[in-house]
C-alpha atoms as a PDB file:
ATOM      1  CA  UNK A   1       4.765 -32.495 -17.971  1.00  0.00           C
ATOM      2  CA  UNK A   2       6.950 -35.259 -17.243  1.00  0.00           C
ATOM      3  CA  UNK A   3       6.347 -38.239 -15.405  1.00  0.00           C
ATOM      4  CA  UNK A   4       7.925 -38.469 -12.166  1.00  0.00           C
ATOM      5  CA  UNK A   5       8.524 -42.223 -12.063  1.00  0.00           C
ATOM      6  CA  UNK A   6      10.318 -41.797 -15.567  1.00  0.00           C
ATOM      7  CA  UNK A   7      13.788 -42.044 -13.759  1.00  0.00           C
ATOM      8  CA  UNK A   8      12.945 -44.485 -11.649  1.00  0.00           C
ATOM      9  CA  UNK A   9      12.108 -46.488 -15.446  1.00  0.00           C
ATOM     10  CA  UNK A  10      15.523 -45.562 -16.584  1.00  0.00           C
ATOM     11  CA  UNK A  11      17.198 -46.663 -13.578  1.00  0.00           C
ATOM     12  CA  UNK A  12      15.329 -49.980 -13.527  1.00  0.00           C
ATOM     13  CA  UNK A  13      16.052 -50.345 -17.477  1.00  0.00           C
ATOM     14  CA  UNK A  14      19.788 -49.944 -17.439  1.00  0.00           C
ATOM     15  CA  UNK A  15      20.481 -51.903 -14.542  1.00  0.00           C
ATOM     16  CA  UNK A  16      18.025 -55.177 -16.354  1.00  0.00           C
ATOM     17  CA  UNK A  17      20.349 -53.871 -19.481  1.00  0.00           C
ATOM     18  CA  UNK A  18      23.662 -54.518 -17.220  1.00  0.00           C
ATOM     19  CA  UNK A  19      22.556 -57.950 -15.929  1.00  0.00           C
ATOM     20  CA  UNK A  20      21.699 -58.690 -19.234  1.00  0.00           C
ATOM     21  CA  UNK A  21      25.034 -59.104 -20.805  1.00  0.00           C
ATOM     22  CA  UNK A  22      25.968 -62.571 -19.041  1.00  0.00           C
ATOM     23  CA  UNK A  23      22.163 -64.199 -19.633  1.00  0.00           C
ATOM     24  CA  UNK A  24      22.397 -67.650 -20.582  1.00  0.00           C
ATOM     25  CA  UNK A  25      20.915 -67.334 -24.242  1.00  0.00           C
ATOM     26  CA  UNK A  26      22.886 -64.524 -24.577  1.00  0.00           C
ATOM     27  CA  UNK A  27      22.885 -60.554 -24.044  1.00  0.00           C
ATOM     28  CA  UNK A  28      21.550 -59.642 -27.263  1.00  0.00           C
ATOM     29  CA  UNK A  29      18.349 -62.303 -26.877  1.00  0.00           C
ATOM     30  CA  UNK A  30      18.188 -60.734 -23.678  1.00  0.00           C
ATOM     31  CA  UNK A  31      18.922 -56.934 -24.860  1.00  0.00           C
ATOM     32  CA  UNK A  32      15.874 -57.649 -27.303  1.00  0.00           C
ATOM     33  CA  UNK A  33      13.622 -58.691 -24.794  1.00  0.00           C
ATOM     34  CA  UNK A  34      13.773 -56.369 -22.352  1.00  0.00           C
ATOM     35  CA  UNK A  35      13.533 -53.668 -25.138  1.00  0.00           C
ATOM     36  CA  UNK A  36       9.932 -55.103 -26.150  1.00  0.00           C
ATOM     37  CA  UNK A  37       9.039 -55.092 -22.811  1.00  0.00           C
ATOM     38  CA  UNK A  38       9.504 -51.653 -21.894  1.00  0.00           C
ATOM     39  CA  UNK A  39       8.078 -50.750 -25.521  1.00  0.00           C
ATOM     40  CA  UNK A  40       5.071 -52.545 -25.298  1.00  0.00           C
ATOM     41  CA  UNK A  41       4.234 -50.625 -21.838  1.00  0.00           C
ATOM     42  CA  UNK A  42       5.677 -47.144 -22.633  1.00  0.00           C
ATOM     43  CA  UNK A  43       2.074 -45.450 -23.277  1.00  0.00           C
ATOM     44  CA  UNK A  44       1.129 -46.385 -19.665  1.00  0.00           C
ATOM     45  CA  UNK A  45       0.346 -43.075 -17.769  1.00  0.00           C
ATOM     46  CA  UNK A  46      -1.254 -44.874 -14.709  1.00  0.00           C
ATOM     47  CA  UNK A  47       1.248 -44.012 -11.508  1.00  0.00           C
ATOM     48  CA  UNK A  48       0.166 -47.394  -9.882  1.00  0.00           C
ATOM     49  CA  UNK A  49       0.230 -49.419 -12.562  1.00  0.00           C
ATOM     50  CA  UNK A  50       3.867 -48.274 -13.561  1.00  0.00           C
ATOM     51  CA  UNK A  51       4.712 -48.883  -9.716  1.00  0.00           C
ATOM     52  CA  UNK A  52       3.061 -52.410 -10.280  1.00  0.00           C
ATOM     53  CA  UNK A  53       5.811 -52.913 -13.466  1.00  0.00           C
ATOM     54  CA  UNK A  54       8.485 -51.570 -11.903  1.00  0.00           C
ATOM     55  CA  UNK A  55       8.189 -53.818  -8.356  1.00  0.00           C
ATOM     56  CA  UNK A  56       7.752 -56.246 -11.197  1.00  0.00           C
ATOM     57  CA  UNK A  57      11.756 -55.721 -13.016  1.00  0.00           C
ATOM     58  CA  UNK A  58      12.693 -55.309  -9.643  1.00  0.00           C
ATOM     59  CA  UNK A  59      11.570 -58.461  -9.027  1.00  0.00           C
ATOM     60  CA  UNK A  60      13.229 -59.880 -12.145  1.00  0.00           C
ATOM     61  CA  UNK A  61      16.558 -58.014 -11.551  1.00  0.00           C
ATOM     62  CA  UNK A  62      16.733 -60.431  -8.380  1.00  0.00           C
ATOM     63  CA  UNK A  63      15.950 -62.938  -9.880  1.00  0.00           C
ATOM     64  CA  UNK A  64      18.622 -62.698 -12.282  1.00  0.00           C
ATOM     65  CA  UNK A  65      21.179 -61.938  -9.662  1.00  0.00           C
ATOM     66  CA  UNK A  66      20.325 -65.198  -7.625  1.00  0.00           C
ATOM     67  CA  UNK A  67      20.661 -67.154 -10.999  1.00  0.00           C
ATOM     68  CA  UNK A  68      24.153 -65.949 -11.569  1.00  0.00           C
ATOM     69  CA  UNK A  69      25.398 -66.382  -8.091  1.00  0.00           C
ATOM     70  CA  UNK A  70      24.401 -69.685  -8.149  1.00  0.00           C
ATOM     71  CA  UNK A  71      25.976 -70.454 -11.375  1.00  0.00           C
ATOM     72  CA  UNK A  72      29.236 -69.157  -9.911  1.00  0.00           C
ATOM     73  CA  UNK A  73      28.501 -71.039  -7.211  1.00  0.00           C
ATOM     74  CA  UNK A  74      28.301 -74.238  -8.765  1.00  0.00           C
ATOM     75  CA  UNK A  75      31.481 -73.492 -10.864  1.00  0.00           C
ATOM     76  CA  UNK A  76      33.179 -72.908  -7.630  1.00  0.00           C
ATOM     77  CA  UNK A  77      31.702 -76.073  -6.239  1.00  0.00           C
ATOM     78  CA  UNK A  78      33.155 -78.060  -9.791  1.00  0.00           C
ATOM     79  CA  UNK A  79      36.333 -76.629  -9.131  1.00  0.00           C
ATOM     80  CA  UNK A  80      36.859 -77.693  -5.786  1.00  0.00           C
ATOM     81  CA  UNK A  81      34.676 -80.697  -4.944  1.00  0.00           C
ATOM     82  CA  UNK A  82      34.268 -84.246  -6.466  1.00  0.00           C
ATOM     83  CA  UNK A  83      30.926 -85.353  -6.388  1.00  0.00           C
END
């Protein structure tokens, strides 16, 4: 039988694997990573504790998007601004 959360994973997994490719070290440090992440947890069968990981890369993913809005942010302010 297959897990119902399982897309929900996949979902969550691509979309850390799309923010990934403008991380500051670099997508493939980042690519690497999030691939032993999700590794180390993929025997998990507990529903609640996959819900725990996955508010938890939801929480990252929006993390990642406020970094990179700042850092446009910023460039914008360069750009535009003396300081």
């Amino acid at each position: 039988m297959a897990n119902p959360l399982r897309a929900e994973v996949v979902r969550l997994y691509k979309n850390l694997l799309y923010l990934g490719r403008d991380y500051p070290k670099g997508g493939e440090y980042f690519r690497d990573r999030l691939r032993a992440a999700f590794s180390k947890n993929k025997a998990e069968s507990d529903p609640q504790a996959i819900r725990d990981m996955i508010s938890r890369g939801e929480f990252v993913s929006r993390e990642l998007e406020a970094l990179y809005y700042l850092r446009k942010y910023r460039a914008m302010k360069k750009r535009y601004y003396e300081e």
